[in-house]
C-alpha atoms as a PDB file:
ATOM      1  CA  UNK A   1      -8.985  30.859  -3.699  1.00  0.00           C
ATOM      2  CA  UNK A   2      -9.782  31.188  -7.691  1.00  0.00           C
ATOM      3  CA  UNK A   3      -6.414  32.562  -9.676  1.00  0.00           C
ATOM      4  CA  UNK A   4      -7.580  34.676 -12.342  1.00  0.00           C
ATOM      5  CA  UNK A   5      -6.743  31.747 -14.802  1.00  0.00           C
ATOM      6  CA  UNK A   6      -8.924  28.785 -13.435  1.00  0.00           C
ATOM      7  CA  UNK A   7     -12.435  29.633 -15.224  1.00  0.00           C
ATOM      8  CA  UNK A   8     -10.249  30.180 -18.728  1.00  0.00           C
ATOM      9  CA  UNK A   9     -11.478  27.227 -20.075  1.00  0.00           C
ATOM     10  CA  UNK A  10     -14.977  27.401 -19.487  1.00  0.00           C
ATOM     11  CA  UNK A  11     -17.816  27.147 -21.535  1.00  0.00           C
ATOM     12  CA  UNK A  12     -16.604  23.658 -22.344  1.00  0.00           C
ATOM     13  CA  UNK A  13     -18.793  21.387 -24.993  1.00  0.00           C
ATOM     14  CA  UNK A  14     -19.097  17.923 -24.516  1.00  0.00           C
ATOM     15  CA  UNK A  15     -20.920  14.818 -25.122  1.00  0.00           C
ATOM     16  CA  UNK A  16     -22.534  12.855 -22.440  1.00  0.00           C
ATOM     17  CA  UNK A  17     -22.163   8.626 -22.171  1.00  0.00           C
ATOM     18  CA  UNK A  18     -25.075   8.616 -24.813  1.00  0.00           C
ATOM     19  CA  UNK A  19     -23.804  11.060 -27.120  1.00  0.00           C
ATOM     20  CA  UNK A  20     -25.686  13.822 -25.855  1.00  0.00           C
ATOM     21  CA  UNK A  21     -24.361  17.234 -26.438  1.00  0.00           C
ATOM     22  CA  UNK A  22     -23.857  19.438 -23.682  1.00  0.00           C
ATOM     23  CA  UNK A  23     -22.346  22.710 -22.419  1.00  0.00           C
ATOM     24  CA  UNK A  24     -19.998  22.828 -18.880  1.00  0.00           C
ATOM     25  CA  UNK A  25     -20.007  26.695 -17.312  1.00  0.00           C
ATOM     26  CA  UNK A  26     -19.600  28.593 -14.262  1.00  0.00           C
ATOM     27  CA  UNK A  27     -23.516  30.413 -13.019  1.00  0.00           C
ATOM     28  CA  UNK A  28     -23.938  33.367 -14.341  1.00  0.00           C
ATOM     29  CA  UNK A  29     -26.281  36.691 -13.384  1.00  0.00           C
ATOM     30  CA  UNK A  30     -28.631  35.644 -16.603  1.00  0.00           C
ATOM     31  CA  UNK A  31     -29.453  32.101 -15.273  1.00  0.00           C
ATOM     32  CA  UNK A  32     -31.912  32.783 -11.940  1.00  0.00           C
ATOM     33  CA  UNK A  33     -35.294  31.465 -14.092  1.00  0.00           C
ATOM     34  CA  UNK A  34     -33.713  28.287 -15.821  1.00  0.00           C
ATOM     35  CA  UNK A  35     -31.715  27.708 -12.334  1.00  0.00           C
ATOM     36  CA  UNK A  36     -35.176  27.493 -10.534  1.00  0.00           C
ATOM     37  CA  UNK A  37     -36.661  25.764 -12.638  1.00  0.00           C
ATOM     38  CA  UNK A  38     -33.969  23.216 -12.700  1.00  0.00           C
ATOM     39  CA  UNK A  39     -34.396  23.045  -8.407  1.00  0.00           C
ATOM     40  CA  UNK A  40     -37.841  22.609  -8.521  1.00  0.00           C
ATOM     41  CA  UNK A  41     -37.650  19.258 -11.152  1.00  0.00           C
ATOM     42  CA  UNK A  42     -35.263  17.848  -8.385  1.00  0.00           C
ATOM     43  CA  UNK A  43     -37.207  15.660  -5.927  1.00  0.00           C
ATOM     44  CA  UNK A  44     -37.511  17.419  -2.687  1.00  0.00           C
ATOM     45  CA  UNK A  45     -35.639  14.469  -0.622  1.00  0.00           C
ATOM     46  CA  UNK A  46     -32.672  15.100  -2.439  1.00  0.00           C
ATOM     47  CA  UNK A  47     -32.303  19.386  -2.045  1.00  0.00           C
ATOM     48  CA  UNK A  48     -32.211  18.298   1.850  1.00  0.00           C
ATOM     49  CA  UNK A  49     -28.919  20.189   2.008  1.00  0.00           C
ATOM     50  CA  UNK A  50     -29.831  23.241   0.395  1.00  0.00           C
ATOM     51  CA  UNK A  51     -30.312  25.997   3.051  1.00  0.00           C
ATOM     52  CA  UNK A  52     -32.261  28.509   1.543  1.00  0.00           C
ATOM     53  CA  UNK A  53     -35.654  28.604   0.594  1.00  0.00           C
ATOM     54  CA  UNK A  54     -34.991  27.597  -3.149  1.00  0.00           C
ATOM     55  CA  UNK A  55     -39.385  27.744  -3.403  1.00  0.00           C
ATOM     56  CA  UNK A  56     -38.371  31.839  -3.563  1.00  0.00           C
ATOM     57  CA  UNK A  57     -37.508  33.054  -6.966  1.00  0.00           C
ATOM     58  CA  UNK A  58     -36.247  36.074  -5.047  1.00  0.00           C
ATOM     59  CA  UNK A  59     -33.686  33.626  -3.170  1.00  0.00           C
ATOM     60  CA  UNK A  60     -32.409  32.098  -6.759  1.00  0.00           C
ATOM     61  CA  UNK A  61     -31.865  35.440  -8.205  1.00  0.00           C
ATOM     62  CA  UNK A  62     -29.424  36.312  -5.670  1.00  0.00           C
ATOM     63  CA  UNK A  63     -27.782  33.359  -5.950  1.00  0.00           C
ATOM     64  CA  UNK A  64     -27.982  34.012  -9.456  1.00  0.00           C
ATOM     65  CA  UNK A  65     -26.822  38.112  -9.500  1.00  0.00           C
ATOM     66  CA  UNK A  66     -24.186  38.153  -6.143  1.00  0.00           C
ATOM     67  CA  UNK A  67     -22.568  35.229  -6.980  1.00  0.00           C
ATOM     68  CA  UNK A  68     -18.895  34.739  -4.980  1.00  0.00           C
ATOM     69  CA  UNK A  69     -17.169  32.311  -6.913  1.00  0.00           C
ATOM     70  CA  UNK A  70     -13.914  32.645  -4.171  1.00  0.00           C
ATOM     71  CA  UNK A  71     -16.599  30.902  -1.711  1.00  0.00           C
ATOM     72  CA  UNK A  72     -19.403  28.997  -3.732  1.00  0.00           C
ATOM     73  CA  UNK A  73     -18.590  28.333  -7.161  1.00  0.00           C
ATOM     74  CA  UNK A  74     -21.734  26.506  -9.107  1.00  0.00           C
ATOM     75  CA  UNK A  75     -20.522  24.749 -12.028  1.00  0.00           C
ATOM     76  CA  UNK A  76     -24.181  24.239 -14.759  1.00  0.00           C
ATOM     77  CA  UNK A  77     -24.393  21.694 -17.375  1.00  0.00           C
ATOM     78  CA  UNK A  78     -27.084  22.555 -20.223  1.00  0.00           C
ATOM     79  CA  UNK A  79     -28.442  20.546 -22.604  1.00  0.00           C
ATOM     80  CA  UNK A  80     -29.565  23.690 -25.119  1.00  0.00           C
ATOM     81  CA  UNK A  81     -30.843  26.664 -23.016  1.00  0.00           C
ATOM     82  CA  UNK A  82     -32.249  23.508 -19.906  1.00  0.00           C
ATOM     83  CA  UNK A  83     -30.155  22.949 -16.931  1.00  0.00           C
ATOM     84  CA  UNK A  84     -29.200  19.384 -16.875  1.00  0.00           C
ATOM     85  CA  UNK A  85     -26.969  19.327 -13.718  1.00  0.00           C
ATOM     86  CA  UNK A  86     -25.283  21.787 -10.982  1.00  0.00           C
ATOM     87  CA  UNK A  87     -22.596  21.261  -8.246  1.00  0.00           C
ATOM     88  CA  UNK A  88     -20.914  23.960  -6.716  1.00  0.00           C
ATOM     89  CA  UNK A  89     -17.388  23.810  -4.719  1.00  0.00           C
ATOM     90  CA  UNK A  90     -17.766  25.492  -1.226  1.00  0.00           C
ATOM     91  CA  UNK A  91     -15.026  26.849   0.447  1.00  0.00           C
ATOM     92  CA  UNK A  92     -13.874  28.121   3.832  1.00  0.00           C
ATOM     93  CA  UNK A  93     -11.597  31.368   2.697  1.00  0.00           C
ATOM     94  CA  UNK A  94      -9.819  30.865   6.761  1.00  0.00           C
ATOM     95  CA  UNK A  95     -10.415  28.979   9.859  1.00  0.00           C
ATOM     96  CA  UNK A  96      -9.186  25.152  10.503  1.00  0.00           C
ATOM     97  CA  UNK A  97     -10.521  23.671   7.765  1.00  0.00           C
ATOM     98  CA  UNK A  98      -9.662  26.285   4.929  1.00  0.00           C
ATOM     99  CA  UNK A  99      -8.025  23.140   3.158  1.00  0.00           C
ATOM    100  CA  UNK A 100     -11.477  21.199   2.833  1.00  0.00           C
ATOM    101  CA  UNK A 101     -13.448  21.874   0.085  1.00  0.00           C
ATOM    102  CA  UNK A 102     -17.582  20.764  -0.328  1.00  0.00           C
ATOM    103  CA  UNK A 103     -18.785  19.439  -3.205  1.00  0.00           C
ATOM    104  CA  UNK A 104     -22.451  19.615  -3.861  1.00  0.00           C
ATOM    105  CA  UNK A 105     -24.338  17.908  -6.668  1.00  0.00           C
ATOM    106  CA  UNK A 106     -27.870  17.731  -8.086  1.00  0.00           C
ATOM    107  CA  UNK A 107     -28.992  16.134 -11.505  1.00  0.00           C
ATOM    108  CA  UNK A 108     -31.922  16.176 -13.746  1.00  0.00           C
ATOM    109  CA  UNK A 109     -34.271  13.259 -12.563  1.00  0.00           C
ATOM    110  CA  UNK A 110     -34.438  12.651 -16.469  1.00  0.00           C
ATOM    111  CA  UNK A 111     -30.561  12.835 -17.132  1.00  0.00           C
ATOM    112  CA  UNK A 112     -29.376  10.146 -14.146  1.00  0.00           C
ATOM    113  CA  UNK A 113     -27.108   7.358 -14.818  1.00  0.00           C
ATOM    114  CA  UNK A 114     -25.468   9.764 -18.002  1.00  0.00           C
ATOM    115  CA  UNK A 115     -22.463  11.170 -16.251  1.00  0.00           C
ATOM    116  CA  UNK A 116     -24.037  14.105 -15.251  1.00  0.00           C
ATOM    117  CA  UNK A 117     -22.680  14.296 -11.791  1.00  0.00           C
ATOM    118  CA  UNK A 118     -19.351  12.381 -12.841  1.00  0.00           C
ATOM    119  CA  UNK A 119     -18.378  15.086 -15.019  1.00  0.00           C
ATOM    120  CA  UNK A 120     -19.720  18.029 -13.349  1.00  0.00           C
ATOM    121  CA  UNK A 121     -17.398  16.847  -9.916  1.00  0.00           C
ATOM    122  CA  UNK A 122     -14.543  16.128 -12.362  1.00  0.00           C
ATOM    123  CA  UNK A 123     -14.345  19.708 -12.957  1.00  0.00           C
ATOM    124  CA  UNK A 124     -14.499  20.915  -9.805  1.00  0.00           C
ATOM    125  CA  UNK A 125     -12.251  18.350  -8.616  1.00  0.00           C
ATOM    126  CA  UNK A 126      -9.499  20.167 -11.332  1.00  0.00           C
ATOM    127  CA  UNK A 127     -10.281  23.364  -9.963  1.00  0.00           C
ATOM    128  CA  UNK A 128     -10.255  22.364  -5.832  1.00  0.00           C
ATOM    129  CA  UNK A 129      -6.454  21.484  -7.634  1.00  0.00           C
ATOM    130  CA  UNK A 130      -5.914  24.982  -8.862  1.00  0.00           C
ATOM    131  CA  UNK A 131      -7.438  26.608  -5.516  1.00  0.00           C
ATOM    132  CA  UNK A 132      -5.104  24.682  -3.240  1.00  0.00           C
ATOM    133  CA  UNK A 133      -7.304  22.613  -1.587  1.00  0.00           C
ATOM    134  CA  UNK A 134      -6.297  19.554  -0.145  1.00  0.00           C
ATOM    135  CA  UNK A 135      -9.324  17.577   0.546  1.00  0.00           C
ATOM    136  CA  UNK A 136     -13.354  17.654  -0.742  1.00  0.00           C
ATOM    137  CA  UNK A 137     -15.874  16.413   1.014  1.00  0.00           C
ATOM    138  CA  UNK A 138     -19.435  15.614  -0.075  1.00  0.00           C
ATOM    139  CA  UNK A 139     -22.856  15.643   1.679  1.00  0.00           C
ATOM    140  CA  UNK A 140     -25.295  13.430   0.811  1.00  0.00           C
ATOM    141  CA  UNK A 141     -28.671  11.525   1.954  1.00  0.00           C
ATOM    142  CA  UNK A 142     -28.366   8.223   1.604  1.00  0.00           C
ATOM    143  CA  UNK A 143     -31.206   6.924   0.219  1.00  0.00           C
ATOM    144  CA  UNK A 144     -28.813   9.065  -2.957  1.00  0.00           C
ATOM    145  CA  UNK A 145     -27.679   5.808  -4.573  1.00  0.00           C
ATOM    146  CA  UNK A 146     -26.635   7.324  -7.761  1.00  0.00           C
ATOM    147  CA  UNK A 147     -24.809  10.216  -6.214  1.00  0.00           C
ATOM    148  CA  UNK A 148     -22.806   8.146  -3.629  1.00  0.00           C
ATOM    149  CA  UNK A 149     -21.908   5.436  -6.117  1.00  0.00           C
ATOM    150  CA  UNK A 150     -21.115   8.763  -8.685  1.00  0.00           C
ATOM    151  CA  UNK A 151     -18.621   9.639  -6.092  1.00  0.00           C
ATOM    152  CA  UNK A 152     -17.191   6.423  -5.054  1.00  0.00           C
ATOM    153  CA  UNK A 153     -16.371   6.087  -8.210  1.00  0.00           C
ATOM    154  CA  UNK A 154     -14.384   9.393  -8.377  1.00  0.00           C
ATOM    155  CA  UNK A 155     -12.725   8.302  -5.276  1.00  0.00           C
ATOM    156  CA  UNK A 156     -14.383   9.406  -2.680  1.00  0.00           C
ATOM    157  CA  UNK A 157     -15.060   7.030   0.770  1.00  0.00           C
ATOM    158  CA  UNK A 158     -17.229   7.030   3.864  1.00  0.00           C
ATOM    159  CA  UNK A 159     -15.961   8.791   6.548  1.00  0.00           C
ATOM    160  CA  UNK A 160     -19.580   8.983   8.455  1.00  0.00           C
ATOM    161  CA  UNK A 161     -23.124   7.708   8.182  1.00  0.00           C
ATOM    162  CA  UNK A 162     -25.799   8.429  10.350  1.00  0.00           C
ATOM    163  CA  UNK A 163     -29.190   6.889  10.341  1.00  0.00           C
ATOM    164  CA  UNK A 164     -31.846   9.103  10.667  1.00  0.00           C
ATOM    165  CA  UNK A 165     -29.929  11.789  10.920  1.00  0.00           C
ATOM    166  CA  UNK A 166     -31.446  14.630   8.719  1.00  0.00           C
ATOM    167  CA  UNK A 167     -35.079  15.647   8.301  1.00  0.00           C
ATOM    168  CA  UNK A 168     -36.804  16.605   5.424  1.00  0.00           C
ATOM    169  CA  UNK A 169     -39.226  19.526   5.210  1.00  0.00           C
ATOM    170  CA  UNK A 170     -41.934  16.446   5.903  1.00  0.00           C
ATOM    171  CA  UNK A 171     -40.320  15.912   9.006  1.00  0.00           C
ATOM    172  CA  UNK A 172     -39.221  12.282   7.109  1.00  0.00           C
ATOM    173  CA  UNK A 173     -35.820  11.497   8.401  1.00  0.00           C
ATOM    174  CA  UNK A 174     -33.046  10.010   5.963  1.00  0.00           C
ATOM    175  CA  UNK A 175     -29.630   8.815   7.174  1.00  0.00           C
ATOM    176  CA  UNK A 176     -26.686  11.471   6.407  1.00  0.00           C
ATOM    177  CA  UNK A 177     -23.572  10.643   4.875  1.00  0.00           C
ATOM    178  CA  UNK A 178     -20.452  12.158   4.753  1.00  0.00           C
ATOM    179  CA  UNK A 179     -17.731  11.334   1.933  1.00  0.00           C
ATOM    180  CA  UNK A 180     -14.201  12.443   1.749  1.00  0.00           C
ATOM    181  CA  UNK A 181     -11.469  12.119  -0.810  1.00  0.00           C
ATOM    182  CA  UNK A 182      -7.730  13.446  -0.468  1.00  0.00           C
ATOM    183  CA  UNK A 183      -6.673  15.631  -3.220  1.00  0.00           C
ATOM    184  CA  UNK A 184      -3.341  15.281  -5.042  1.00  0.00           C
ATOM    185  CA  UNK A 185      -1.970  19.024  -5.156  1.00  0.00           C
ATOM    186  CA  UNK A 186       0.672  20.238  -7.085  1.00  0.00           C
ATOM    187  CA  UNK A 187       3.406  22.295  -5.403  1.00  0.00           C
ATOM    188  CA  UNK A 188       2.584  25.185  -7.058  1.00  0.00           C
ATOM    189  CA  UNK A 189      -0.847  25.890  -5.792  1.00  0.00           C
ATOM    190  CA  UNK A 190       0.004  25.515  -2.126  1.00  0.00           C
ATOM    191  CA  UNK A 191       2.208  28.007  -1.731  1.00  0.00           C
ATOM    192  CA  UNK A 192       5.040  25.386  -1.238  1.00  0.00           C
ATOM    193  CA  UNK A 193       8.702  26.263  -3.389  1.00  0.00           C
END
Protein backbone atom coordinates (compact mmCIF):
# COMPACT_ATOMS: atom_id res chain seq x y z
CA UNK A 1 0.00 0.00 0.00
CA UNK A 2 1.03 3.86 -0.84
CA UNK A 3 2.32 5.75 2.61
CA UNK A 4 1.22 9.17 2.39
CA UNK A 5 4.93 10.12 1.56
CA UNK A 6 5.69 8.00 -1.66
CA UNK A 7 4.15 10.44 -4.47
CA UNK A 8 6.17 13.54 -2.56
CA UNK A 9 8.48 13.76 -5.13
CA UNK A 10 6.50 13.77 -8.08
CA UNK A 11 6.24 15.92 -10.84
CA UNK A 12 9.87 15.10 -11.49
CA UNK A 13 11.75 16.90 -14.69
CA UNK A 14 14.13 15.13 -16.56
CA UNK A 15 15.99 14.70 -19.68
CA UNK A 16 15.68 11.70 -21.82
CA UNK A 17 19.06 9.73 -23.48
CA UNK A 18 18.83 12.52 -26.24
CA UNK A 19 18.44 15.41 -24.14
CA UNK A 20 14.88 15.62 -24.38
CA UNK A 21 13.05 17.32 -21.65
CA UNK A 22 10.41 15.63 -19.96
CA UNK A 23 8.01 15.58 -16.99
CA UNK A 24 7.53 12.09 -14.60
CA UNK A 25 3.84 12.21 -12.66
CA UNK A 26 1.27 10.14 -11.18
CA UNK A 27 -2.47 10.27 -13.66
CA UNK A 28 -4.44 12.70 -12.73
CA UNK A 29 -8.52 13.48 -13.14
CA UNK A 30 -7.45 16.30 -15.94
CA UNK A 31 -5.59 13.80 -18.24
CA UNK A 32 -8.64 11.38 -19.83
CA UNK A 33 -8.26 13.28 -23.58
CA UNK A 34 -4.32 13.36 -23.83
CA UNK A 35 -4.39 9.70 -22.09
CA UNK A 36 -6.56 8.45 -25.09
CA UNK A 37 -5.01 9.88 -27.37
CA UNK A 38 -1.75 8.55 -26.22
CA UNK A 39 -3.59 4.65 -26.35
CA UNK A 40 -4.78 5.05 -29.59
CA UNK A 41 -0.97 6.08 -31.21
CA UNK A 42 0.09 2.68 -29.57
CA UNK A 43 -0.10 -0.15 -32.13
CA UNK A 44 -2.96 -2.35 -31.32
CA UNK A 45 -0.64 -5.65 -30.92
CA UNK A 46 0.98 -4.16 -28.16
CA UNK A 47 -2.38 -2.87 -25.77
CA UNK A 48 -3.09 -6.85 -25.92
CA UNK A 49 -3.13 -6.69 -22.12
CA UNK A 50 -5.28 -3.89 -21.60
CA UNK A 51 -8.77 -5.13 -20.51
CA UNK A 52 -11.02 -2.50 -21.15
CA UNK A 53 -12.26 -1.14 -24.15
CA UNK A 54 -9.61 1.77 -24.33
CA UNK A 55 -11.64 2.66 -28.13
CA UNK A 56 -14.33 4.29 -25.31
CA UNK A 57 -13.48 7.75 -24.24
CA UNK A 58 -16.07 7.03 -21.56
CA UNK A 59 -13.74 4.00 -20.33
CA UNK A 60 -10.47 6.48 -20.20
CA UNK A 61 -12.25 9.04 -18.25
CA UNK A 62 -12.86 6.76 -15.50
CA UNK A 63 -9.67 5.61 -15.48
CA UNK A 64 -8.82 9.08 -15.61
CA UNK A 65 -11.50 10.59 -12.65
CA UNK A 66 -11.71 7.20 -10.07
CA UNK A 67 -8.32 6.58 -10.10
CA UNK A 68 -7.07 4.06 -6.96
CA UNK A 69 -3.57 4.61 -6.74
CA UNK A 70 -3.47 1.81 -3.52
CA UNK A 71 -4.35 -0.74 -6.51
CA UNK A 72 -3.31 0.72 -10.03
CA UNK A 73 -1.00 3.45 -9.89
CA UNK A 74 -0.20 4.92 -13.65
CA UNK A 75 2.95 6.71 -13.64
CA UNK A 76 2.80 9.49 -17.30
CA UNK A 77 5.78 10.88 -18.89
CA UNK A 78 5.05 14.17 -21.05
CA UNK A 79 6.99 15.72 -23.38
CA UNK A 80 5.04 19.40 -23.06
CA UNK A 81 1.25 18.85 -22.62
CA UNK A 82 1.79 14.97 -25.11
CA UNK A 83 1.97 11.76 -23.32
CA UNK A 84 5.18 10.16 -24.16
CA UNK A 85 4.95 6.97 -21.99
CA UNK A 86 2.66 5.23 -19.15
CA UNK A 87 3.17 2.18 -16.83
CA UNK A 88 1.19 1.63 -13.96
CA UNK A 89 2.10 -0.72 -10.79
CA UNK A 90 -0.84 -3.17 -10.06
CA UNK A 91 -1.34 -4.53 -6.89
CA UNK A 92 -3.21 -7.25 -5.02
CA UNK A 93 -4.25 -5.24 -1.57
CA UNK A 94 -4.72 -9.37 0.05
CA UNK A 95 -4.79 -12.85 -1.13
CA UNK A 96 -1.48 -15.13 -1.81
CA UNK A 97 0.20 -13.05 -3.89
CA UNK A 98 -0.29 -9.55 -2.11
CA UNK A 99 3.67 -9.42 -2.30
CA UNK A 100 3.75 -9.42 -6.27
CA UNK A 101 3.45 -6.39 -7.89
CA UNK A 102 2.59 -5.89 -12.07
CA UNK A 103 4.27 -3.64 -13.97
CA UNK A 104 2.72 -2.48 -17.15
CA UNK A 105 4.35 -0.35 -19.83
CA UNK A 106 3.46 1.35 -23.12
CA UNK A 107 5.61 3.97 -25.12
CA UNK A 108 5.16 6.42 -27.84
CA UNK A 109 5.88 4.51 -31.19
CA UNK A 110 7.90 7.84 -31.92
CA UNK A 111 9.81 7.98 -28.48
CA UNK A 112 11.23 4.04 -28.49
CA UNK A 113 14.75 3.23 -27.87
CA UNK A 114 14.92 6.85 -25.53
CA UNK A 115 14.48 5.41 -22.09
CA UNK A 116 11.03 5.88 -22.01
CA UNK A 117 10.07 2.64 -20.47
CA UNK A 118 13.54 2.37 -18.53
CA UNK A 119 12.77 5.29 -16.56
CA UNK A 120 9.14 5.13 -16.22
CA UNK A 121 9.72 1.22 -14.48
CA UNK A 122 12.61 2.77 -12.50
CA UNK A 123 10.13 4.70 -10.68
CA UNK A 124 7.81 2.34 -10.01
CA UNK A 125 10.37 -0.06 -9.16
CA UNK A 126 11.33 2.75 -6.09
CA UNK A 127 7.89 2.88 -5.16
CA UNK A 128 6.98 -1.27 -5.30
CA UNK A 129 10.16 -0.50 -2.51
CA UNK A 130 8.17 1.93 -0.47
CA UNK A 131 4.80 -0.25 -0.79
CA UNK A 132 6.45 -3.40 0.51
CA UNK A 133 6.38 -5.42 -2.27
CA UNK A 134 8.65 -8.09 -2.73
CA UNK A 135 8.53 -9.08 -6.27
CA UNK A 136 7.15 -7.33 -9.87
CA UNK A 137 6.24 -9.07 -12.53
CA UNK A 138 5.68 -7.92 -16.12
CA UNK A 139 3.36 -9.03 -18.98
CA UNK A 140 4.34 -8.79 -22.23
CA UNK A 141 3.81 -10.12 -26.01
CA UNK A 142 6.69 -11.15 -27.33
CA UNK A 143 6.98 -10.02 -30.54
CA UNK A 144 7.71 -6.62 -27.67
CA UNK A 145 11.46 -6.60 -28.33
CA UNK A 146 12.07 -3.25 -26.94
CA UNK A 147 10.00 -3.76 -23.85
CA UNK A 148 11.47 -7.20 -22.88
CA UNK A 149 15.05 -6.14 -23.56
CA UNK A 150 13.86 -2.60 -21.48
CA UNK A 151 13.24 -4.94 -18.68
CA UNK A 152 16.00 -7.36 -18.87
CA UNK A 153 17.94 -4.74 -18.55
CA UNK A 154 16.33 -3.55 -15.25
CA UNK A 155 16.66 -7.02 -14.08
CA UNK A 156 13.96 -8.71 -14.82
CA UNK A 157 14.09 -12.69 -16.28
CA UNK A 158 11.81 -15.20 -17.95
CA UNK A 159 9.90 -17.11 -15.80
CA UNK A 160 7.30 -18.27 -18.75
CA UNK A 161 6.78 -18.04 -22.48
CA UNK A 162 4.09 -19.36 -24.32
CA UNK A 163 3.75 -19.50 -28.03
CA UNK A 164 0.65 -18.55 -29.29
CA UNK A 165 -0.68 -17.97 -26.32
CA UNK A 166 -2.70 -14.64 -26.47
CA UNK A 167 -5.00 -13.36 -29.20
CA UNK A 168 -5.35 -10.13 -30.48
CA UNK A 169 -8.67 -8.44 -31.24
CA UNK A 170 -7.78 -9.93 -35.02
CA UNK A 171 -7.90 -13.18 -33.62
CA UNK A 172 -3.76 -13.05 -34.52
CA UNK A 173 -2.12 -15.00 -31.81
CA UNK A 174 1.33 -13.76 -30.26
CA UNK A 175 3.34 -15.80 -27.74
CA UNK A 176 2.93 -14.45 -23.96
CA UNK A 177 5.64 -13.82 -21.73
CA UNK A 178 5.93 -13.53 -18.29
CA UNK A 179 9.00 -11.67 -16.50
CA UNK A 180 9.82 -11.55 -12.89
CA UNK A 181 12.39 -9.73 -10.84
CA UNK A 182 12.93 -10.02 -6.90
CA UNK A 183 12.83 -6.80 -5.15
CA UNK A 184 15.39 -5.75 -2.52
CA UNK A 185 13.13 -4.34 0.44
CA UNK A 186 14.19 -2.47 3.19
CA UNK A 187 13.13 -3.56 6.69
CA UNK A 188 11.16 -0.79 7.21
CA UNK A 189 8.51 -1.19 4.63
CA UNK A 190 7.68 -4.78 5.48
CA UNK A 191 6.57 -4.45 8.62
CA UNK A 192 9.73 -6.33 9.90
CA UNK A 193 11.61 -4.53 13.37
Amino acid sequence: MLTEHTLDKFPLSLKLRDGTHITVRPLAKRDDVRLHKFLLSVPEEERLFIKQPILNREVVRQWCRQADFDRNLPLLMLHGQKIIGEATLHQRLGGWKRHIGLITLLTHPEYRGRDVSKILVGELMEIARHCGLRRLEAEVNGERKIALKTLSHLGFSPLMHLPDYVVDMKAVTHDYVLLGLNLKTDDEFLGVG
